[in-house]
PDB file of N, CA and C in Angstrom:
ATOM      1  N   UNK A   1     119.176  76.807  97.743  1.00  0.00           N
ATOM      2  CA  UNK A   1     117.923  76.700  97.028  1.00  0.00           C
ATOM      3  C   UNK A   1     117.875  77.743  95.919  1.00  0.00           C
ATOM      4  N   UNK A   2     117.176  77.559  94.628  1.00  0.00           N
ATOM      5  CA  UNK A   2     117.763  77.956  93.232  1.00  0.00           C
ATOM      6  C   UNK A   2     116.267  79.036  93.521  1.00  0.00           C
ATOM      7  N   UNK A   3     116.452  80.807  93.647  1.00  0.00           N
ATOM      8  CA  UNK A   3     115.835  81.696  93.503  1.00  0.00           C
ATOM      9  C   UNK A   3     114.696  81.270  92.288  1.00  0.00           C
ATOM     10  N   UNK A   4     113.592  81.668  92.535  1.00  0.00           N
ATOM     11  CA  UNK A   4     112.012  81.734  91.467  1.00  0.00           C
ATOM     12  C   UNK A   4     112.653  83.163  90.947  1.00  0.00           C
ATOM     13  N   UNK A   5     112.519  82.965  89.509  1.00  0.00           N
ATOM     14  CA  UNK A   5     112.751  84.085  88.867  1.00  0.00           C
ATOM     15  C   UNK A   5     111.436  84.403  87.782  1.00  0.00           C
ATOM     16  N   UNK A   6     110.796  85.389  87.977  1.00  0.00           N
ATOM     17  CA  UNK A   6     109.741  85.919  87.336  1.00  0.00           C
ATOM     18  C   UNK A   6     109.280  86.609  86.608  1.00  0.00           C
ATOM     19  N   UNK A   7     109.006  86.518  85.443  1.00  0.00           N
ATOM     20  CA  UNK A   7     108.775  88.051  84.313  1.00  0.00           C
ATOM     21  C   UNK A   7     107.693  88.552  84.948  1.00  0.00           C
ATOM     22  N   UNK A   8     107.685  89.988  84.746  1.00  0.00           N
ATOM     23  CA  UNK A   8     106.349  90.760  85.443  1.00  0.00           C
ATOM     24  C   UNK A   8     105.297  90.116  84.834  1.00  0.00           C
ATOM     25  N   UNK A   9     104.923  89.756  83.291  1.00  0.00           N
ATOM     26  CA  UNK A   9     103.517  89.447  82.846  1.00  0.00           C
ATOM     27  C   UNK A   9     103.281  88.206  83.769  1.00  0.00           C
ATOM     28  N   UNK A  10     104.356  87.625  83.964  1.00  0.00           N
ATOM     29  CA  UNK A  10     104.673  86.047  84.571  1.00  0.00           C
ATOM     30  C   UNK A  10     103.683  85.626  86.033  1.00  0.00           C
ATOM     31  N   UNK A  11     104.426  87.299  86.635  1.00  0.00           N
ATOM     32  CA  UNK A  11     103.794  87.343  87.876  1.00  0.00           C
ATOM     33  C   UNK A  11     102.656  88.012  87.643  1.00  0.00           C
ATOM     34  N   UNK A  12     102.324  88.474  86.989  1.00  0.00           N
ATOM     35  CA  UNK A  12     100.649  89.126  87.441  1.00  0.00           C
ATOM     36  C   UNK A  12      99.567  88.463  86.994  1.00  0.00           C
ATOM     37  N   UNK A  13      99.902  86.994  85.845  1.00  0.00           N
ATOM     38  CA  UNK A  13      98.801  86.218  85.372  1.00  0.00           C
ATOM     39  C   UNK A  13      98.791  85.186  86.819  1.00  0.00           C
ATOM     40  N   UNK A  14     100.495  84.710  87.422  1.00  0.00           N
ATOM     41  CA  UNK A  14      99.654  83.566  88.360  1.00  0.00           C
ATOM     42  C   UNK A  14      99.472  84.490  89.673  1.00  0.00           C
ATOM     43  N   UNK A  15      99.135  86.274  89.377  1.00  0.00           N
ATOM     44  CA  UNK A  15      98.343  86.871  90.939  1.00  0.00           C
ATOM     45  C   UNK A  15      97.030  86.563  90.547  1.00  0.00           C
ATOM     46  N   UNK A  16      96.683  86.956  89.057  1.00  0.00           N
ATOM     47  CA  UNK A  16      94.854  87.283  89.162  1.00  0.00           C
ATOM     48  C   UNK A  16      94.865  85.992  88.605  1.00  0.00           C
ATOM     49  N   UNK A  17      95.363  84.401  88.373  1.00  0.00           N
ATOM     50  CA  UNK A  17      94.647  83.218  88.693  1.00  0.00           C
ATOM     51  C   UNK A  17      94.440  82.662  90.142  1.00  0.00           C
ATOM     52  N   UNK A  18      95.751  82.850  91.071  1.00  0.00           N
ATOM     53  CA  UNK A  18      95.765  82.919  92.376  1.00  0.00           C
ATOM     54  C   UNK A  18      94.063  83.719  93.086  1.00  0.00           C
ATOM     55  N   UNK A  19      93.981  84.575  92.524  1.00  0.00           N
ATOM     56  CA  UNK A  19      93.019  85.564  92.954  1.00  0.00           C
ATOM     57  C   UNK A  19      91.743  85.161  92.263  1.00  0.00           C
ATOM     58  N   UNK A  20      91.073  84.076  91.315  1.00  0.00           N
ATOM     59  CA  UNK A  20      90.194  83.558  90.973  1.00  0.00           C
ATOM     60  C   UNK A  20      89.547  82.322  92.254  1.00  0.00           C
ATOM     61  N   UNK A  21      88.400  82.973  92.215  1.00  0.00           N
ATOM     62  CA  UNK A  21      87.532  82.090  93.411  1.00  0.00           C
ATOM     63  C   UNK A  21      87.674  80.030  92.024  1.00  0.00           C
ATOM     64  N   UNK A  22      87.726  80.157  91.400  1.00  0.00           N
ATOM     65  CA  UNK A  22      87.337  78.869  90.998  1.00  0.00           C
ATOM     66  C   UNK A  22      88.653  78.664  89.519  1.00  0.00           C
ATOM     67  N   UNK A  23      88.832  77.803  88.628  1.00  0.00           N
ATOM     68  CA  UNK A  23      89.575  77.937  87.556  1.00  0.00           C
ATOM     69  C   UNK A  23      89.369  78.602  86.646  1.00  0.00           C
ATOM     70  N   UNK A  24      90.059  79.147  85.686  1.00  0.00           N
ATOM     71  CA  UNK A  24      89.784  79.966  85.149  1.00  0.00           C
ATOM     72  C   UNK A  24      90.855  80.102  83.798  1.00  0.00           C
ATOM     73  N   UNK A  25      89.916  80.528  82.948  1.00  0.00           N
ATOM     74  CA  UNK A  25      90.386  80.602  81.489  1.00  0.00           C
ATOM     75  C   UNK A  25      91.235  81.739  80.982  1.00  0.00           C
ATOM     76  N   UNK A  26      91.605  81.902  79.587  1.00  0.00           N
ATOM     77  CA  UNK A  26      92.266  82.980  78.923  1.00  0.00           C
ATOM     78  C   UNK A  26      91.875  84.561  78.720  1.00  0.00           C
ATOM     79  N   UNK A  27      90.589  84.841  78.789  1.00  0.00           N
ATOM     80  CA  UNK A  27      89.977  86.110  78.910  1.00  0.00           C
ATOM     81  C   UNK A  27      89.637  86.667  79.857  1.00  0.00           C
ATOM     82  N   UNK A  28      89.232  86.440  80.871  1.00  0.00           N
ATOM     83  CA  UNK A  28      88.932  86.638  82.055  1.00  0.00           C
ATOM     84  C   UNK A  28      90.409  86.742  83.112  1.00  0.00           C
ATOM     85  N   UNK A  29      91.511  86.469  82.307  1.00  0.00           N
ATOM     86  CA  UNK A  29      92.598  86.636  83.123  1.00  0.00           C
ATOM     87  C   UNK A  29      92.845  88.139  82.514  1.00  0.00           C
ATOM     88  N   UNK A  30      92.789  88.148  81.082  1.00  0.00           N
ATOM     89  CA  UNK A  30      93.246  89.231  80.092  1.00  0.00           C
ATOM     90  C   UNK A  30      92.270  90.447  80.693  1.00  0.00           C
ATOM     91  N   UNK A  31      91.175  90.267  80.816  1.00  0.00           N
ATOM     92  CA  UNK A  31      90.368  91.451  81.467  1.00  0.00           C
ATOM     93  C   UNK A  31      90.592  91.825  82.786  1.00  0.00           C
ATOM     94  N   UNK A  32      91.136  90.973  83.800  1.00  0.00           N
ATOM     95  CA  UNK A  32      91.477  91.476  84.960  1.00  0.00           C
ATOM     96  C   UNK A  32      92.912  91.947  84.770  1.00  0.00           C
ATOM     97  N   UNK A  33      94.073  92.100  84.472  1.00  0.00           N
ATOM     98  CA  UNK A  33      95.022  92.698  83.369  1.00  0.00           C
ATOM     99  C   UNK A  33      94.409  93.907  83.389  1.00  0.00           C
ATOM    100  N   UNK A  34      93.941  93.760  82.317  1.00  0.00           N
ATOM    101  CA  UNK A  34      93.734  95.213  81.969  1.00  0.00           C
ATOM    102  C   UNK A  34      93.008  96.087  82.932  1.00  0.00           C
ATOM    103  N   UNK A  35      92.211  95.470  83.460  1.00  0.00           N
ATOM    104  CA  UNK A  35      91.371  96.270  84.818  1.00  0.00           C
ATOM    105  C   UNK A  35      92.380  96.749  86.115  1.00  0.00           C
ATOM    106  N   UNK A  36      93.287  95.912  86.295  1.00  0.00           N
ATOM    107  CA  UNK A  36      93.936  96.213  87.275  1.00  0.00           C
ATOM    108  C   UNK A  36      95.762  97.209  86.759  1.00  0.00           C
ATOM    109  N   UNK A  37      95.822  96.505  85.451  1.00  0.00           N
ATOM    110  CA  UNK A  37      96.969  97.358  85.246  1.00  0.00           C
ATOM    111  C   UNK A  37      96.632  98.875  84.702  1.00  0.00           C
ATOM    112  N   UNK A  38      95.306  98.788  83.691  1.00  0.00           N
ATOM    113  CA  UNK A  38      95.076  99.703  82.955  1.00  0.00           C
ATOM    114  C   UNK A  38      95.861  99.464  81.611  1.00  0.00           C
ATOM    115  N   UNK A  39      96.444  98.457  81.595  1.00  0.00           N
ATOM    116  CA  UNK A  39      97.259  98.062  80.393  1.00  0.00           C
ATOM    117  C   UNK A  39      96.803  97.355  79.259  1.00  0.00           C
ATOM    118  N   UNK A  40      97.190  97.207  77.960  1.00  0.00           N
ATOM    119  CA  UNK A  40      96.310  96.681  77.201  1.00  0.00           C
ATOM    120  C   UNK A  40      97.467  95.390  76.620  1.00  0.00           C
ATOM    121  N   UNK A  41      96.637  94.060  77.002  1.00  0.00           N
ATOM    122  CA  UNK A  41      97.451  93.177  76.484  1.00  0.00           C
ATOM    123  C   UNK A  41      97.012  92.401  75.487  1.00  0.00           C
ATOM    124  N   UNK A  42      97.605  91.491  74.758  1.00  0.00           N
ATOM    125  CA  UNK A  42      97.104  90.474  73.977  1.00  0.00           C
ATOM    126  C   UNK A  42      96.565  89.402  74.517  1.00  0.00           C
ATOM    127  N   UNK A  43      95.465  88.448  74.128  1.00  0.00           N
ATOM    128  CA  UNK A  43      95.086  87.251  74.327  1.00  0.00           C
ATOM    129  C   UNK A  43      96.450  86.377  74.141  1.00  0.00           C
ATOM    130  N   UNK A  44      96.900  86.467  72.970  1.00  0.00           N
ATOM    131  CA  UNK A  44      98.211  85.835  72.610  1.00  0.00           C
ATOM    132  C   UNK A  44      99.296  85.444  73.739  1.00  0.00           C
ATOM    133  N   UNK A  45      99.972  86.850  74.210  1.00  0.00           N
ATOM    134  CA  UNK A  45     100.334  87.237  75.422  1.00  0.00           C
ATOM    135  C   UNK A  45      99.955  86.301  76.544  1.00  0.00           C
ATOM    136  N   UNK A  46      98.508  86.384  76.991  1.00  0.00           N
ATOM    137  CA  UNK A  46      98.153  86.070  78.281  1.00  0.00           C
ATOM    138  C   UNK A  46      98.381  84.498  77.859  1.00  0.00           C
ATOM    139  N   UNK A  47      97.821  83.615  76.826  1.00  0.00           N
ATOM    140  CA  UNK A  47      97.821  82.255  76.857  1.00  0.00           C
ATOM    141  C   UNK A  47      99.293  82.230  76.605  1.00  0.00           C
ATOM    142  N   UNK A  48     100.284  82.358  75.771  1.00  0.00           N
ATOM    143  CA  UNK A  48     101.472  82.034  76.013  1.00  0.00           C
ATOM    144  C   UNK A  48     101.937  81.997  77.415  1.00  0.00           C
ATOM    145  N   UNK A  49     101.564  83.204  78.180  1.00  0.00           N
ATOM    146  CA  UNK A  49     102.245  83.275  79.064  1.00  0.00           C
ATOM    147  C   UNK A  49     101.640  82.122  80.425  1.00  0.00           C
ATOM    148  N   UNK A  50     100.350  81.986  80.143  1.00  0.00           N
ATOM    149  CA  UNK A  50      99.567  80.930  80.942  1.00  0.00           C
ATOM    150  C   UNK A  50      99.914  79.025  80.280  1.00  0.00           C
ATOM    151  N   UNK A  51     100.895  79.335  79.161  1.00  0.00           N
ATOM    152  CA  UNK A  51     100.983  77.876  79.131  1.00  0.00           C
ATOM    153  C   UNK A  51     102.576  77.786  79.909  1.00  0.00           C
ATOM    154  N   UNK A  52     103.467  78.957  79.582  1.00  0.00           N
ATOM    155  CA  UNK A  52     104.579  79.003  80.060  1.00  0.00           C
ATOM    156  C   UNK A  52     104.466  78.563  81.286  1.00  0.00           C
ATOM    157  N   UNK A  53     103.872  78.943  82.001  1.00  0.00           N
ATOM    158  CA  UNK A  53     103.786  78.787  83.782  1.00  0.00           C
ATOM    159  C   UNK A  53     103.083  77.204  84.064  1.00  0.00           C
ATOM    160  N   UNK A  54     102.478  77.088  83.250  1.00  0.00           N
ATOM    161  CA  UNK A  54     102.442  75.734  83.272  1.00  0.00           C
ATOM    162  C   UNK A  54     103.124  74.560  82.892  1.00  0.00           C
ATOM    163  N   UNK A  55     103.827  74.964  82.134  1.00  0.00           N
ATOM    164  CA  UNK A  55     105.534  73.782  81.892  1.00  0.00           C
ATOM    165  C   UNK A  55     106.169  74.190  82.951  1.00  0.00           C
ATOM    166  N   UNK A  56     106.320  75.660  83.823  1.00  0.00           N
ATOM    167  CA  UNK A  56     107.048  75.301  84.773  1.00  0.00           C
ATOM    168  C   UNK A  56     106.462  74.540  86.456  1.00  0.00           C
ATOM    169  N   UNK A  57     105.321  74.668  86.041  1.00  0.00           N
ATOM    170  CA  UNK A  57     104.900  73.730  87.493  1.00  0.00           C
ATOM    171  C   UNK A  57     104.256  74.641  88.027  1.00  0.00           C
ATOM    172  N   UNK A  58     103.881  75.953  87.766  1.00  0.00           N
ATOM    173  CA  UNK A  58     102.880  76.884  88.541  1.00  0.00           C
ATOM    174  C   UNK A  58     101.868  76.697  88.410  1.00  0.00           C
ATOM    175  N   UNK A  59     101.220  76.512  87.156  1.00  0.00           N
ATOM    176  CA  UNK A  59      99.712  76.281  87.269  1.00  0.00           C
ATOM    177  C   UNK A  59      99.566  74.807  86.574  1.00  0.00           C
ATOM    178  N   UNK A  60      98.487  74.540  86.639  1.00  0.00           N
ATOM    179  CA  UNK A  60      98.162  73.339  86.142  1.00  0.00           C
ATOM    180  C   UNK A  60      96.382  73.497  85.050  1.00  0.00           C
ATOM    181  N   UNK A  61      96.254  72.309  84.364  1.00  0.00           N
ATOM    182  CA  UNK A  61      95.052  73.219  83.523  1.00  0.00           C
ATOM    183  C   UNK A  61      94.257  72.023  83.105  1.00  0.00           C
ATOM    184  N   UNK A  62      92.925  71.776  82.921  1.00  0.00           N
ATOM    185  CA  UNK A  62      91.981  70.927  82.305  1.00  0.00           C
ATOM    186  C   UNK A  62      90.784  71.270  81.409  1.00  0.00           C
ATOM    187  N   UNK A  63      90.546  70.478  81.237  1.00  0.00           N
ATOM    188  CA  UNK A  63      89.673  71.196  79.893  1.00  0.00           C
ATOM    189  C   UNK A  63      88.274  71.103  80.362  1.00  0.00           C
ATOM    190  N   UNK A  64      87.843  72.230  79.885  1.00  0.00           N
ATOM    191  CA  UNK A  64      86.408  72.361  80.501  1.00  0.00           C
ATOM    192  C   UNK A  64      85.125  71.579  79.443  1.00  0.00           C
ATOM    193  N   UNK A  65      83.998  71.754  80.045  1.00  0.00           N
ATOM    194  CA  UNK A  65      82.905  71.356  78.794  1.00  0.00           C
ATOM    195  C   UNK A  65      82.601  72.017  77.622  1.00  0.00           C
ATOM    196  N   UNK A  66      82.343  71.904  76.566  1.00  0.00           N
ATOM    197  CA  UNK A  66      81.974  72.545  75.050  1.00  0.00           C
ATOM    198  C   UNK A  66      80.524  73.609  75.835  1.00  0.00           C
ATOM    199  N   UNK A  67      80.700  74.556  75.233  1.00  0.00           N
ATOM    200  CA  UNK A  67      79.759  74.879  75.036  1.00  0.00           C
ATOM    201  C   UNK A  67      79.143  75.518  74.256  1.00  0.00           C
ATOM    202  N   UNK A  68      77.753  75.733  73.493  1.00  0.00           N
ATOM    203  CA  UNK A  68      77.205  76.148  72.284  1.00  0.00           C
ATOM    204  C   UNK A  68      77.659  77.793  72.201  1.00  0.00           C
ATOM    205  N   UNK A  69      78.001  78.560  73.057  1.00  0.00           N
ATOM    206  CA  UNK A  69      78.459  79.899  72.837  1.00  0.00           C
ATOM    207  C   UNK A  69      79.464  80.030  72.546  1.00  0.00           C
ATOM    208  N   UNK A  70      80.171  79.127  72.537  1.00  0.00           N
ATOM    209  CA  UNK A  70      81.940  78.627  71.777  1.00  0.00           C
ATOM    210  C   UNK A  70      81.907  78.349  70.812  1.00  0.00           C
ATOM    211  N   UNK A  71      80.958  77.710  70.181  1.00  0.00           N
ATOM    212  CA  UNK A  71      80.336  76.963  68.715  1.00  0.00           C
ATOM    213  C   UNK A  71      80.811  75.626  69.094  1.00  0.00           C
ATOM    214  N   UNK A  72      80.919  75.059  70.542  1.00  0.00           N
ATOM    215  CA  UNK A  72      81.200  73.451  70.923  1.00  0.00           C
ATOM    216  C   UNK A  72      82.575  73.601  71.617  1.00  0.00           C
ATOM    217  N   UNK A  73      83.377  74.562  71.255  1.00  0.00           N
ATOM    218  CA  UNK A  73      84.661  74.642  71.667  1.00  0.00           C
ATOM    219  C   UNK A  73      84.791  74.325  73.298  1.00  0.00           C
ATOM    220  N   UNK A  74      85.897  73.623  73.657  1.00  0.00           N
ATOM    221  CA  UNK A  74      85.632  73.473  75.117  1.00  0.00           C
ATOM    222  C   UNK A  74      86.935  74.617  75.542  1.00  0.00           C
ATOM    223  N   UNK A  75      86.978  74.780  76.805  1.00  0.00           N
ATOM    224  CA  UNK A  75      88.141  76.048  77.312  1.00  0.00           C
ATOM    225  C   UNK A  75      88.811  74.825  77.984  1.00  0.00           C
ATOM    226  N   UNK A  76      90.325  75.905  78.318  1.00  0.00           N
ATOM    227  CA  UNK A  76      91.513  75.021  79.211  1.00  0.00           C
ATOM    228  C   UNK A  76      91.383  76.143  80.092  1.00  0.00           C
ATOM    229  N   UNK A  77      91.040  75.454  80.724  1.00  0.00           N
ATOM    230  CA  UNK A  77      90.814  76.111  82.802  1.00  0.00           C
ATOM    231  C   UNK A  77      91.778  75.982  83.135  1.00  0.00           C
ATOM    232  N   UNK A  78      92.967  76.432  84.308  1.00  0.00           N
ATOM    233  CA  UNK A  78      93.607  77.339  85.008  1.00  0.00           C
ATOM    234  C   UNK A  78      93.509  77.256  86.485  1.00  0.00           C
ATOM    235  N   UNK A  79      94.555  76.638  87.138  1.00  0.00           N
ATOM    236  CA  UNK A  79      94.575  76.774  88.428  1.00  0.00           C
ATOM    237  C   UNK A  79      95.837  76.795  89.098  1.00  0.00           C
ATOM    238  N   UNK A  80      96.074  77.645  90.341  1.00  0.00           N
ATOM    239  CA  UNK A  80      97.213  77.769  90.796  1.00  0.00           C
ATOM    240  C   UNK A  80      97.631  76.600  91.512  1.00  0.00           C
ATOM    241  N   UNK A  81      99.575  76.248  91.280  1.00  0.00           N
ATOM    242  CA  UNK A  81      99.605  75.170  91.865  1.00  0.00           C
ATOM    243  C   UNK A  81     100.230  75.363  93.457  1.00  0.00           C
ATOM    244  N   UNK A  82     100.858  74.450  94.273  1.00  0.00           N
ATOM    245  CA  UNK A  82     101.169  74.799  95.371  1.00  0.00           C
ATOM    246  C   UNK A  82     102.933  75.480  94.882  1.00  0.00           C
ATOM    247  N   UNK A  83     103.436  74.797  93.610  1.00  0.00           N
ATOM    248  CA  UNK A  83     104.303  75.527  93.648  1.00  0.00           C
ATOM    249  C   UNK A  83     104.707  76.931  92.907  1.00  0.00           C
ATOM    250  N   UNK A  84     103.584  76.918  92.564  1.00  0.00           N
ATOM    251  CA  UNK A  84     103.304  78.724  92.217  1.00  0.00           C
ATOM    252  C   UNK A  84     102.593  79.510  93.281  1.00  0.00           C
ATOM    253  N   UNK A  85     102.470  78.821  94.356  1.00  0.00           N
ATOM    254  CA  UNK A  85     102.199  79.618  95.462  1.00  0.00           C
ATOM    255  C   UNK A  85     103.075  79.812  95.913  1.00  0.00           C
ATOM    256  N   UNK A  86     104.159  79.196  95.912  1.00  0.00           N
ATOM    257  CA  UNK A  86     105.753  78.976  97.088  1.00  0.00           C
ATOM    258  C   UNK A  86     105.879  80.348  95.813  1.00  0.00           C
ATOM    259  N   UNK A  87     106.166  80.105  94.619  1.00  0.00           N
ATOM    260  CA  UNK A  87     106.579  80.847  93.697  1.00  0.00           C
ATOM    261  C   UNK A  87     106.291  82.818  93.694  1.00  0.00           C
ATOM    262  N   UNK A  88     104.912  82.846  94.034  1.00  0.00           N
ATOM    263  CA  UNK A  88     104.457  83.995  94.401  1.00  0.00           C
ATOM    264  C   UNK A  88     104.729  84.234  95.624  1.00  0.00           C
ATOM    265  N   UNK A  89     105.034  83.619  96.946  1.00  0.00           N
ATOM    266  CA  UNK A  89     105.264  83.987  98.268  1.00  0.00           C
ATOM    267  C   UNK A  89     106.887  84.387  98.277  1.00  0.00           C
ATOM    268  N   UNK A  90     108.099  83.860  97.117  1.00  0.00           N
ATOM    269  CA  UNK A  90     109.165  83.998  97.067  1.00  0.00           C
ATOM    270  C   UNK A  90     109.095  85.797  96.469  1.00  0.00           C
ATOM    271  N   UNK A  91     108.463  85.928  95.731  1.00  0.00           N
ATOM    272  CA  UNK A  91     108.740  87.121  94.688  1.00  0.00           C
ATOM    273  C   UNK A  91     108.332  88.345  95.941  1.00  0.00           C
ATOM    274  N   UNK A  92     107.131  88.131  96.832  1.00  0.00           N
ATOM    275  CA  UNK A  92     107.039  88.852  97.567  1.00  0.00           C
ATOM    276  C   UNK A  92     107.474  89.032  99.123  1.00  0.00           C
ATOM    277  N   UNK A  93     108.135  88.232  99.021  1.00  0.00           N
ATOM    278  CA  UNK A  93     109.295  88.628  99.534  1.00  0.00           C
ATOM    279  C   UNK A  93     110.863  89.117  99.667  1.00  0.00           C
ATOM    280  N   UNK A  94     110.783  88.781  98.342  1.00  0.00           N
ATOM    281  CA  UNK A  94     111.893  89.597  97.953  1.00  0.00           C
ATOM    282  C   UNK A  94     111.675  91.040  97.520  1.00  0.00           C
ATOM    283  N   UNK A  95     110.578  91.180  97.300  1.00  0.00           N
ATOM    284  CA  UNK A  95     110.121  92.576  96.983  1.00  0.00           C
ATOM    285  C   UNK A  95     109.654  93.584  98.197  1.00  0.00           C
ATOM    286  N   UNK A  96     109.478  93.078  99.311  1.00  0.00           N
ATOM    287  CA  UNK A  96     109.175  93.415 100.679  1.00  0.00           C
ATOM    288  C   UNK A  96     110.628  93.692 100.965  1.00  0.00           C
ATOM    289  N   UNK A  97     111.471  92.844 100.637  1.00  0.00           N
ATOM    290  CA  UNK A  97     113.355  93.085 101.118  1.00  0.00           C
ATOM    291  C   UNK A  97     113.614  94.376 100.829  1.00  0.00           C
ATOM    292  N   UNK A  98     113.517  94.154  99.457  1.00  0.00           N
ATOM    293  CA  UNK A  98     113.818  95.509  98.811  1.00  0.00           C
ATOM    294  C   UNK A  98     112.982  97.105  99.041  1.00  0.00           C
ATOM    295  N   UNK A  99     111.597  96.939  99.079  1.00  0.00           N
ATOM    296  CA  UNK A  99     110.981  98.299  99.753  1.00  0.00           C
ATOM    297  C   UNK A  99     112.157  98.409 101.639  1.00  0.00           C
ATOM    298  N   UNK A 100     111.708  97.648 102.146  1.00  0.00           N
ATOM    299  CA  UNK A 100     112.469  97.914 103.451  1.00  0.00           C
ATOM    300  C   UNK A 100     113.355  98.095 103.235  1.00  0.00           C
ATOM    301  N   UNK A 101     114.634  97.844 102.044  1.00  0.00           N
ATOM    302  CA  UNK A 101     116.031  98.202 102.041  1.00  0.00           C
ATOM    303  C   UNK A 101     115.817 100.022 102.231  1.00  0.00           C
ATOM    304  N   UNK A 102     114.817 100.492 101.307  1.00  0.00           N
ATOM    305  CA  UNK A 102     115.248 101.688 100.908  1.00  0.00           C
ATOM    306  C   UNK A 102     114.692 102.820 102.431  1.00  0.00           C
ATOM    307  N   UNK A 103     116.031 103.768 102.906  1.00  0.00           N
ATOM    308  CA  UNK A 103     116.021 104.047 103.554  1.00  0.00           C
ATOM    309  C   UNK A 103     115.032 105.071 103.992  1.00  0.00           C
ATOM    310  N   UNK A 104     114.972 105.228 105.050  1.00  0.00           N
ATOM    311  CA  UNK A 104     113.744 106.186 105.865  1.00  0.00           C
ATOM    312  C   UNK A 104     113.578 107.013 105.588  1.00  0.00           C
ATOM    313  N   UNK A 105     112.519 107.782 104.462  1.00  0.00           N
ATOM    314  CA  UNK A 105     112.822 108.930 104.194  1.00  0.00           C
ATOM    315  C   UNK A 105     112.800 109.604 102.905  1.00  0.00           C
ATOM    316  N   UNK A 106     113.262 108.340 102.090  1.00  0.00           N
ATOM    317  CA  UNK A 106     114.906 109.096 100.454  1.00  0.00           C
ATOM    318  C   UNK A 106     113.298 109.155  99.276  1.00  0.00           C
ATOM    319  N   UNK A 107     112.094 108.269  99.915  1.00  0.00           N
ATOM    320  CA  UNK A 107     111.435 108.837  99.244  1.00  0.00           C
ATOM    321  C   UNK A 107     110.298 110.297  98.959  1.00  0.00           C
ATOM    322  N   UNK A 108     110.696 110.688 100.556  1.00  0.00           N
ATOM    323  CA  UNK A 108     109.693 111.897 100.951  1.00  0.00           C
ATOM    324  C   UNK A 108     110.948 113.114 100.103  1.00  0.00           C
ATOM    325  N   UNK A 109     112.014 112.910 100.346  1.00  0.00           N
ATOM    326  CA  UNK A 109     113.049 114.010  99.457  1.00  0.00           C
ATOM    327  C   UNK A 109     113.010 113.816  98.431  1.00  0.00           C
ATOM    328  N   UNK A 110     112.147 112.942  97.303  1.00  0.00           N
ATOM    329  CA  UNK A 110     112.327 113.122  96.212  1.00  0.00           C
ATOM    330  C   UNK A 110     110.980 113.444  95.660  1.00  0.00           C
ATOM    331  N   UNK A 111     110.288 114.021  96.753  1.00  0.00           N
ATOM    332  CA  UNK A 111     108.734 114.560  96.470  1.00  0.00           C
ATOM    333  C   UNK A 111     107.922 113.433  96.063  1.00  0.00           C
ATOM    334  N   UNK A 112     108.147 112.486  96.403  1.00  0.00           N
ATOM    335  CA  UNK A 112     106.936 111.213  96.369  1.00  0.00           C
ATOM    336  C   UNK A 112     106.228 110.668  97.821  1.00  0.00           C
TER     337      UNK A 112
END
């Protein structure tokens, strides 16, 4: 079976859509980003990277209603799919491999 391979921005837009109670749009991903990384990203960024994941089968997206605070514009909503869940359950586990690889200890000797 062919490893999920993930860019970090990759993985942290389908954690905090995963982590949205309902679907969810381009700013509200970008602000939890930045809230949780402390990092400052582009809108650009986040929708590229939210359409990327959606050609690959992680999320899926529909268009929401216009509304007058948009000036009519309608949004493309955002939702995790089941195989960006397999996708996120792969990454963390391989990342669980790897903390447990590192041995008992090697981080208290390096003053962390």
């Amino acid at each position: 079976m062919k490893k999920t391979v993930l860019g970090e921005l990759e993985e942290l837009v389908l954690l905090v859509v995963a982590a949205s109670a309902d679907k969810v749009y381009g700013l509200p991903v970008l602000e939890q980003l930045q809230i949780n990384t402390g990092r400052d990203f582009t809108i650009s960024a986040v929708h590229t990277t939210l359409y990327r994941l959606e050609e690959k089968g992680f999320l899926s997206s529909s268009v929401g209603g216009a509304t007058a605070e948009r000036g009519g514009r309608r949004k493309r909503l955002f939702a995790l799919t089941a195989a960006g869940g397999r996708a996120l359950q792969e990454v963390q586990q391989m990342r669980n491999s790897l903390w447990e690889a590192i041995p008992e200890g090697k981080l208290k000797l390096l003053g962390l």
